[in-house]
Protein backbone atom coordinates (compact mmCIF):
# COMPACT_ATOMS: atom_id res chain seq x y z
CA UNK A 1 -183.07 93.31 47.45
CA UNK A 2 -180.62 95.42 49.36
CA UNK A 3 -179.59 98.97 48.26
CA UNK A 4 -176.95 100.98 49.26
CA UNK A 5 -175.64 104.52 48.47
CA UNK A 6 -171.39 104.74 48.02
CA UNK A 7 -169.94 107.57 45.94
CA UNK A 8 -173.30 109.06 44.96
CA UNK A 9 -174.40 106.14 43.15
CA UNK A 10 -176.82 103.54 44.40
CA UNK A 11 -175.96 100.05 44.41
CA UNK A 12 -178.21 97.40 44.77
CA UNK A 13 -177.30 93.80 45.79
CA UNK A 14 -177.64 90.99 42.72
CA UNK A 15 -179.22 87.29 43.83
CA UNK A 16 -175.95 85.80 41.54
CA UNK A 17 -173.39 86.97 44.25
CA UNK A 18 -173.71 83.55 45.83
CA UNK A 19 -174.00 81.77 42.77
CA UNK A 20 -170.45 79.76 42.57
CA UNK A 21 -170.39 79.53 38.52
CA UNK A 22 -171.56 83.53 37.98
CA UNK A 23 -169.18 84.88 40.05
CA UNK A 24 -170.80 88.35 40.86
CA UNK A 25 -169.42 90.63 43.08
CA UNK A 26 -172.82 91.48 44.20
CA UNK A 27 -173.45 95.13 44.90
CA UNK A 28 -173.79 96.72 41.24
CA UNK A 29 -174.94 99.71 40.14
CA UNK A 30 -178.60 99.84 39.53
CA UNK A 31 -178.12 101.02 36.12
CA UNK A 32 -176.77 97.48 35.71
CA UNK A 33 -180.11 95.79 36.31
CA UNK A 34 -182.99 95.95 33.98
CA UNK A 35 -185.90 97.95 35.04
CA UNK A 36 -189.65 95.84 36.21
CA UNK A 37 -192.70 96.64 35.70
CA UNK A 38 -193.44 94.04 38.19
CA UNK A 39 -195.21 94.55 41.60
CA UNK A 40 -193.26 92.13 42.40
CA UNK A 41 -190.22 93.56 42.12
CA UNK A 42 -189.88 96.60 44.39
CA UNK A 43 -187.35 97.84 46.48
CA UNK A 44 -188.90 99.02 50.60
CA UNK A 45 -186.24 101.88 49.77
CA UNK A 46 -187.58 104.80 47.99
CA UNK A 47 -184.97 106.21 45.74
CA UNK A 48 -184.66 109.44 44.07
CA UNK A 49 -185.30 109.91 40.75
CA UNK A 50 -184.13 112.19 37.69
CA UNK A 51 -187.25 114.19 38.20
CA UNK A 52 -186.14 114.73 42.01
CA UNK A 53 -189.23 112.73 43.28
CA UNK A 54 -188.43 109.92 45.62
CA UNK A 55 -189.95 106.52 44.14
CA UNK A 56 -189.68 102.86 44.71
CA UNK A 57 -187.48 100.64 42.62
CA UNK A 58 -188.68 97.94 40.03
CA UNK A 59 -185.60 95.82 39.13
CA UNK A 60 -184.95 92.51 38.02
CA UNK A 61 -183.27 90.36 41.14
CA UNK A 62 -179.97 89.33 38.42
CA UNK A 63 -178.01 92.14 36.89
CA UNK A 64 -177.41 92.19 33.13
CA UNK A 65 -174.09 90.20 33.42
CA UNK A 66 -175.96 87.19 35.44
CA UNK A 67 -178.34 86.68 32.97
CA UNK A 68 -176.35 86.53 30.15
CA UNK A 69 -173.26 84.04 31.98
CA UNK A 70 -176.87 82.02 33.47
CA UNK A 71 -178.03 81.53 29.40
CA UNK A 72 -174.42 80.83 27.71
CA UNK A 73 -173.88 78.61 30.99
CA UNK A 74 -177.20 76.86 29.83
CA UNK A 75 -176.10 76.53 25.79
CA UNK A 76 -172.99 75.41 26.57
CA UNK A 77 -174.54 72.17 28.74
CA UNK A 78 -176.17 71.36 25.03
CA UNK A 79 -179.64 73.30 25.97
CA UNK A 80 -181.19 74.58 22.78
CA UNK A 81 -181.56 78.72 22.45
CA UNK A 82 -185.19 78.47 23.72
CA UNK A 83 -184.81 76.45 26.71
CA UNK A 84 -182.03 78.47 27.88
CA UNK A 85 -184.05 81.91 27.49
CA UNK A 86 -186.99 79.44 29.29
CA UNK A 87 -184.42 79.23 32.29
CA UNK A 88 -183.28 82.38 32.52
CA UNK A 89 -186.88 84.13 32.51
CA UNK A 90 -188.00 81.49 35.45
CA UNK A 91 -185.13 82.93 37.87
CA UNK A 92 -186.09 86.66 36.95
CA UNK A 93 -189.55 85.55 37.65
CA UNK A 94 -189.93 86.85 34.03
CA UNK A 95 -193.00 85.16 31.93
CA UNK A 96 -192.09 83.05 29.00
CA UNK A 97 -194.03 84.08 25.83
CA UNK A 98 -193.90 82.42 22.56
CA UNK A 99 -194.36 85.02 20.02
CA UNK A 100 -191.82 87.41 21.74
CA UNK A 101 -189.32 84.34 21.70
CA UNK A 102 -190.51 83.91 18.31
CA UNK A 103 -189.42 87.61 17.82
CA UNK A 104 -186.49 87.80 19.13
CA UNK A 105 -184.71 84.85 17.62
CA UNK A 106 -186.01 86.31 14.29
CA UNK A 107 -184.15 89.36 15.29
CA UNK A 108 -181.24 87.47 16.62
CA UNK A 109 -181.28 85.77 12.89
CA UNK A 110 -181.54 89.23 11.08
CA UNK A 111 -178.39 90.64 12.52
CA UNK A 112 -176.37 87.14 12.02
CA UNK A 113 -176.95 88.01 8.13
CA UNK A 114 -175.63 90.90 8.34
CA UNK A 115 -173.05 89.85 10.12
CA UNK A 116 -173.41 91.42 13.52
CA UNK A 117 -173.57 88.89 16.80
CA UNK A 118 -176.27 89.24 19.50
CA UNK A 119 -174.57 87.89 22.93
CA UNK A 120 -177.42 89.63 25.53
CA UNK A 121 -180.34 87.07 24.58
CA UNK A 122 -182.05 87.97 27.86
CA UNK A 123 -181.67 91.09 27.30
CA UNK A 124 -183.36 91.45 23.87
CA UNK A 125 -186.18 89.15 25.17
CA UNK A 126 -186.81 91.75 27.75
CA UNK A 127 -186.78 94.50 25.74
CA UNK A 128 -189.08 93.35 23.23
CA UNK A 129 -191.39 92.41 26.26
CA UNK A 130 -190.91 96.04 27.52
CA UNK A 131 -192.11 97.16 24.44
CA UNK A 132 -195.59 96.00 24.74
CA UNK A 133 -196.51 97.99 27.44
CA UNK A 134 -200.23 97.07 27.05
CA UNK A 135 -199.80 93.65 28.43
CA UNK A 136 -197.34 94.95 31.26
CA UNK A 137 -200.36 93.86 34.12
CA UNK A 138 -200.94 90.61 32.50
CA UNK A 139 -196.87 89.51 32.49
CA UNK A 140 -196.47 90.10 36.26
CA UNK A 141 -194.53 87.03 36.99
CA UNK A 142 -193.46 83.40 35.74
CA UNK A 143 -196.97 82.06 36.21
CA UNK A 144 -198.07 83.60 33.21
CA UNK A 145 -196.28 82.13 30.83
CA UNK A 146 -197.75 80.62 27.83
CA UNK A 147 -196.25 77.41 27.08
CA UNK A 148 -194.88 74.65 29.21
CA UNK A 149 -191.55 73.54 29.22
CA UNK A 150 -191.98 69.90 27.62
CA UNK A 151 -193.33 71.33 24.80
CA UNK A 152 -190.79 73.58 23.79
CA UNK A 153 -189.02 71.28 21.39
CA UNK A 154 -192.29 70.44 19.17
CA UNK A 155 -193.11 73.95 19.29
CA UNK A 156 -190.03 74.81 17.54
CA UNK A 157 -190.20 72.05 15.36
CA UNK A 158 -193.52 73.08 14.57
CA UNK A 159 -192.78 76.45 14.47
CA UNK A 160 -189.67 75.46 11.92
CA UNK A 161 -192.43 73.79 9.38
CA UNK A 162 -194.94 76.90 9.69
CA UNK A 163 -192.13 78.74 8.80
CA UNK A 164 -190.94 76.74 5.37
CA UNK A 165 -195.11 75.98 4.48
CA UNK A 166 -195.28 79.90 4.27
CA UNK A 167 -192.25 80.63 2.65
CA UNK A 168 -193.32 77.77 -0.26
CA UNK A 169 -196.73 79.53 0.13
CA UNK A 170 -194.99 83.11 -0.77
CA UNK A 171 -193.17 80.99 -3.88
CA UNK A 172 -196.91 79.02 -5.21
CA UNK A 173 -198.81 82.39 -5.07
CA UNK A 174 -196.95 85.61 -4.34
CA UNK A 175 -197.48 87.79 -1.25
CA UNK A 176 -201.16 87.45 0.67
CA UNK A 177 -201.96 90.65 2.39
CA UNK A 178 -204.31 88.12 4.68
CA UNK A 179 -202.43 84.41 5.22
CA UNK A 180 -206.08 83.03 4.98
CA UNK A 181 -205.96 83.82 1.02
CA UNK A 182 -203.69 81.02 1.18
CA UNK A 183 -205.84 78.28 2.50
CA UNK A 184 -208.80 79.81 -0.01
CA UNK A 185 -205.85 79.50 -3.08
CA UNK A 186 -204.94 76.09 -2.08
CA UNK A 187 -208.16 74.64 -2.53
CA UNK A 188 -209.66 76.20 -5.36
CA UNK A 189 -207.01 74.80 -7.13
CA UNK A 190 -207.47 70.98 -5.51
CA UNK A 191 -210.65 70.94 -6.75
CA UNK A 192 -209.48 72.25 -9.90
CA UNK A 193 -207.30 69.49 -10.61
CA UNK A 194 -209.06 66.98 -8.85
CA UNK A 195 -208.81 63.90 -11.20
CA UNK A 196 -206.54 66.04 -13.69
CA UNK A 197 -202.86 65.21 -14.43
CA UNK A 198 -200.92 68.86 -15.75
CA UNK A 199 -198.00 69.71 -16.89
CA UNK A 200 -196.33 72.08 -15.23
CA UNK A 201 -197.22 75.05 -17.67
CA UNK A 202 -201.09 74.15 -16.88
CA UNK A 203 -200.78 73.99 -13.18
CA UNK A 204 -199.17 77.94 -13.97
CA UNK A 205 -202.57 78.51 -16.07
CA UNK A 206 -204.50 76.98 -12.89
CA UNK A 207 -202.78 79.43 -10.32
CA UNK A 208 -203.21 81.97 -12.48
CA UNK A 209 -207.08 81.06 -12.60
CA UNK A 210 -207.18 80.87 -9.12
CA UNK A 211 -205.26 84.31 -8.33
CA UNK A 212 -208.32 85.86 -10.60
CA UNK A 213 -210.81 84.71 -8.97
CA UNK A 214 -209.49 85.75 -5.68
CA UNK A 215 -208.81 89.38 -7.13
CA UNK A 216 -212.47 89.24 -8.22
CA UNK A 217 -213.96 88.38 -4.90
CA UNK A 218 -211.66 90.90 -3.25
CA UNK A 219 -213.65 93.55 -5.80
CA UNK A 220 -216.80 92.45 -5.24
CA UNK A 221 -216.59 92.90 -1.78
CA UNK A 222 -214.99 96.23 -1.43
CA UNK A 223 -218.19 97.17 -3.92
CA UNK A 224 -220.79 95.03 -3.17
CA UNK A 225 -223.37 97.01 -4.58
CA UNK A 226 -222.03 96.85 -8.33
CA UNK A 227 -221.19 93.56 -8.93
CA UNK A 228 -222.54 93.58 -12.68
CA UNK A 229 -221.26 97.39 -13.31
CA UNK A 230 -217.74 97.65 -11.70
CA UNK A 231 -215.61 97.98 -14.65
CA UNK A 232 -212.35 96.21 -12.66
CA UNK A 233 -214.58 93.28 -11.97
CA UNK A 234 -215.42 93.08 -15.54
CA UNK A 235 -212.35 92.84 -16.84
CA UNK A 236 -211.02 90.25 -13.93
CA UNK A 237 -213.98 88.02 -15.31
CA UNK A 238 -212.71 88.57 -19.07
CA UNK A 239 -209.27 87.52 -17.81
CA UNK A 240 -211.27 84.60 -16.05
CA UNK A 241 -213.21 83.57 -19.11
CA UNK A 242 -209.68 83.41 -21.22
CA UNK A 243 -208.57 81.21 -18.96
CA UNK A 244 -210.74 78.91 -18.53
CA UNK A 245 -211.01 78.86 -22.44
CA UNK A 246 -207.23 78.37 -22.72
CA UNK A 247 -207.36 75.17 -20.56
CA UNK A 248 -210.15 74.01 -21.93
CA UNK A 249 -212.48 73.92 -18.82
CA UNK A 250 -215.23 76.54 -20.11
CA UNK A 251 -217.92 73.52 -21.11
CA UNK A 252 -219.77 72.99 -18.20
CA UNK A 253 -220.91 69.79 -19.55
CA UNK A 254 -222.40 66.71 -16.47
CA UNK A 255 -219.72 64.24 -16.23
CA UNK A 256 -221.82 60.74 -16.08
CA UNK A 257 -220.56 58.75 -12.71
CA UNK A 258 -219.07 55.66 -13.73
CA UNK A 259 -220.75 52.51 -12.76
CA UNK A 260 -218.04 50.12 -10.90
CA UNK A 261 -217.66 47.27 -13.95
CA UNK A 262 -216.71 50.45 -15.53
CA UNK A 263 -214.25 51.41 -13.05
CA UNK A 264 -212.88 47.46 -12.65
CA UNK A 265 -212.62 47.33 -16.62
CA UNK A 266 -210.74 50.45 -16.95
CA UNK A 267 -208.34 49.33 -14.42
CA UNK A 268 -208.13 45.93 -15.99
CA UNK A 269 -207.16 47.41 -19.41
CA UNK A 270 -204.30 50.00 -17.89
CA UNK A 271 -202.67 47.58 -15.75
CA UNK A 272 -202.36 45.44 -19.48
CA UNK A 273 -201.42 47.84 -21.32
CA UNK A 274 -198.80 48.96 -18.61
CA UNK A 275 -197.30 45.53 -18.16
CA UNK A 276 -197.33 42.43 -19.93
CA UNK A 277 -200.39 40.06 -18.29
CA UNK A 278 -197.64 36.65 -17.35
CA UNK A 279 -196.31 39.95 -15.13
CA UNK A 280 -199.47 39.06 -12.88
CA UNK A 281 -199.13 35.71 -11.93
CA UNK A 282 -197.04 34.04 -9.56
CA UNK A 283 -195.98 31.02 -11.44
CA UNK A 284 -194.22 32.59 -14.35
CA UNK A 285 -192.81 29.71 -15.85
CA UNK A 286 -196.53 28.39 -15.93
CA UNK A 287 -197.37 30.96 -17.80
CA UNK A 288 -194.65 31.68 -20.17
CA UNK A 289 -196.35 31.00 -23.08
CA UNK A 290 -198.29 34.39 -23.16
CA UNK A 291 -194.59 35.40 -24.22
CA UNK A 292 -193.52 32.26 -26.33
CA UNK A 293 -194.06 28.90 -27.40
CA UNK A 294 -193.57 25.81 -25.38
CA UNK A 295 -195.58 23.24 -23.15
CA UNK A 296 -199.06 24.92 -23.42
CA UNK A 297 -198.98 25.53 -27.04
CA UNK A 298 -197.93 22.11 -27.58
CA UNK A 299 -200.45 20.57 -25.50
CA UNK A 300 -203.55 22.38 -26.61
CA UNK A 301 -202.55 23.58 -30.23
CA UNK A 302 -199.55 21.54 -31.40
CA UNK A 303 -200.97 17.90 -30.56
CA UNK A 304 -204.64 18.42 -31.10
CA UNK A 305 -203.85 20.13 -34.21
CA UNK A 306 -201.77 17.12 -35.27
CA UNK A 307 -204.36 14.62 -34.18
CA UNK A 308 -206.97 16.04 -36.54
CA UNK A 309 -204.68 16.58 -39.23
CA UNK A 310 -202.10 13.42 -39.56
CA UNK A 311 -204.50 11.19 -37.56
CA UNK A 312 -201.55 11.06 -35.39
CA UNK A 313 -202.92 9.90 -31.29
CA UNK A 314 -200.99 11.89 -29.21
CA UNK A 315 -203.09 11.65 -26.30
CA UNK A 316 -201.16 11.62 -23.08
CA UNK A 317 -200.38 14.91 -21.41
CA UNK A 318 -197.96 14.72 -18.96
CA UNK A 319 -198.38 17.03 -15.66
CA UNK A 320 -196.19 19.80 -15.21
CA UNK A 321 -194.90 18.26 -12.13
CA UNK A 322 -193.93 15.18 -13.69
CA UNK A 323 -192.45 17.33 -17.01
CA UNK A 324 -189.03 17.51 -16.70
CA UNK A 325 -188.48 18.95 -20.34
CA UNK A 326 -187.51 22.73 -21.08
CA UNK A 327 -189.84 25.28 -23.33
CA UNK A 328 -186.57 24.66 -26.19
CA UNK A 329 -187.25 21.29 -26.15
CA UNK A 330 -190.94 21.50 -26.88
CA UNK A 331 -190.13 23.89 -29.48
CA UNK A 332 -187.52 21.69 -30.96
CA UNK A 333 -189.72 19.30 -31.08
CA UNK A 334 -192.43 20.93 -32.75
CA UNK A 335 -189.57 22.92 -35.30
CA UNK A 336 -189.03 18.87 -36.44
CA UNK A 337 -191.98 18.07 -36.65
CA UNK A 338 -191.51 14.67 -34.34
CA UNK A 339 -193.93 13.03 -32.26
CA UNK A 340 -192.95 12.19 -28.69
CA UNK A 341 -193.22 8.58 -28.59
CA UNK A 342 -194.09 8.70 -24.89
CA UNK A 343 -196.97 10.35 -25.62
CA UNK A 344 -198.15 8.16 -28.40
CA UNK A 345 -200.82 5.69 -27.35
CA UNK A 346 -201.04 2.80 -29.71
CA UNK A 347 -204.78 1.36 -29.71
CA UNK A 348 -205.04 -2.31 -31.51
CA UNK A 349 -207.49 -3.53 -33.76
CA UNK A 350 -209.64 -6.57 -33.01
């Protein structure tokens, strides 16, 4: 990087000056680049400082300007935020970390409801990278960044459903000083209501439940030595107790395992008492009669009935693929009281 001195200020020579679509004029002043901690970026020139002492430059190679028209240049082609940052931080030879991208779009965010506009996304990257001054020998160039390109859109996306998880999270059970309470929360109260079905006023009760037993455990182990005596812990377990009591969970009694004719019968007598059983066959006409009268009842009730009774010999039953009468006929016929006299078999005496 070249640096010159012209009216007591030293310029230094931006990469973007030959760079058609930035249009830099190339020597800016250095106050217009953002300072390196980079080896990597060092001027052979030693320049004097405010402290007098004559030191060697750490600069980025773009100025300010180039890195913001190199990012909008990038959004406006249809690249998403992150993937233009990705670009601009590969020319500056400037690593790529997620959390501080993560950071700085959640600033970026923060200001837009309130409504001020960050332009200089580069730039607030940067800073916030500045910032962390521990990591400064680790981030020494591109090479360490910490996720590759490809994956930048499912990070995001993933990122995006971390984000709404933990904000529903926040609304189920209030704000976790540790996010692992969460997962702890979460399944207490699945095996809670494991084979249950709560209103929503219970599954209240139930958080609550499993809020108090958290705030218990939290006691007992900031004084593990008086579990039985702590007076907080003993009123967490009252509150527990209550609870319990109020949802009707305090009788610890063995729940016998079901043995599966059990299981099948129970199933068998909901899906009846859900539906009507001609619901769960394929032929419904077939079976029609389990919601009238008509073929069946006339051919096992009707004519067997009458056969006994009236000595009548209705003895023919024609197949349903040869039946070509309605159920209202059949019932017709039995509201009259007729015989069908195709049915009727006549036998002769010798």
């Amino acid at each position: 990087m070249a640096v010159k001195k012209i009216e007591n200020k030293e310029l230094l020579m931006c990469r973007g000056a030959n760079v058609e679509e930035l249009r830099c004029t190339g020597m800016k002043s250095i106050d217009e680049f953002s300072n390196s901690w980079s080896y990597l970026n060092v001027i052979d020139k030693k320049i004097k400082g405010k402290d007098g002492k004559f030191e060697n430059v750490k600069k980025l190679p773009y100025c300010k300007n180039c890195n913001t028209a190199t990012y909008q240049r990038y959004r406006d082609e249809k690249f998403t935020a992150e993937e233009a940052l990705y670009y601009v931080c590969s020319m500056n030879n400037t690593p790529f970390i997620a959390e501080k991208v993560q950071q700085t779009f959640d600033f970026v965010t923060s200001e837009a409801k309130r409504g001020a506009k960050v332009t200089n996304i580069f730039g607030t990257y940067y800073n916030i990278l500045a910032r962390e001054t521990s990591k400064h020998h680790l981030w020494q160039d591109f090479s360490c960044t910490d996720i590759d390109y490809k994956d930048i859109a499912s990070h995001i996306e993933k990122r995006d459903i971390q984000k709404k998880d933990y904000e529903q999270l926040e609304l189920d059970w209030g704000k976790q000083s540790d996010i692992e309470n969460y997962s702890l929360l979460d399944y207490w109260l699945e095996e809670l209501l494991e084979g249950r079905t709560v209103t929503k006023a219970e599954e209240l009760l139930y958080r609550d439940l499993c809020l108090a037993r958290l705030s218990k455990r939290k006691l007992e182990q900031y004084n593990p030595d008086t579990k039985g005596e702590n007076e907080d812990v003993t009123k967490v377990q009252t509150q527990i107790n209550n609870l319990m009591k109020l949802l009707k969970i305090d009788n610890f009694q063995e729940k016998k395992q079901e043995s599966l004719v059990e299981r099948m019968l129970e199933s068998r007598i909901a899906m009846v008492e859900k539906e009507k059983p001609a619901f769960h066959y394929n032929d419904l006409k077939k079976n029609e009669d389990f919601l009238g009268r008509g073929k069946y009842f006339y051919d096992h009730i009707y004519r067997p009935f009458k056969n006994v009774l009236k000595g009548s010999k209705l003895y023919n039953i024609i197949p349903d693929e040869e039946d070509d009468k309605t159920t209202e006929e059949y019932e017709q016929e039995m509201v009259d009281g007729k015989d069908m006299e195709s049915e009727e078999i006549i036998v002769e005496e010798d």
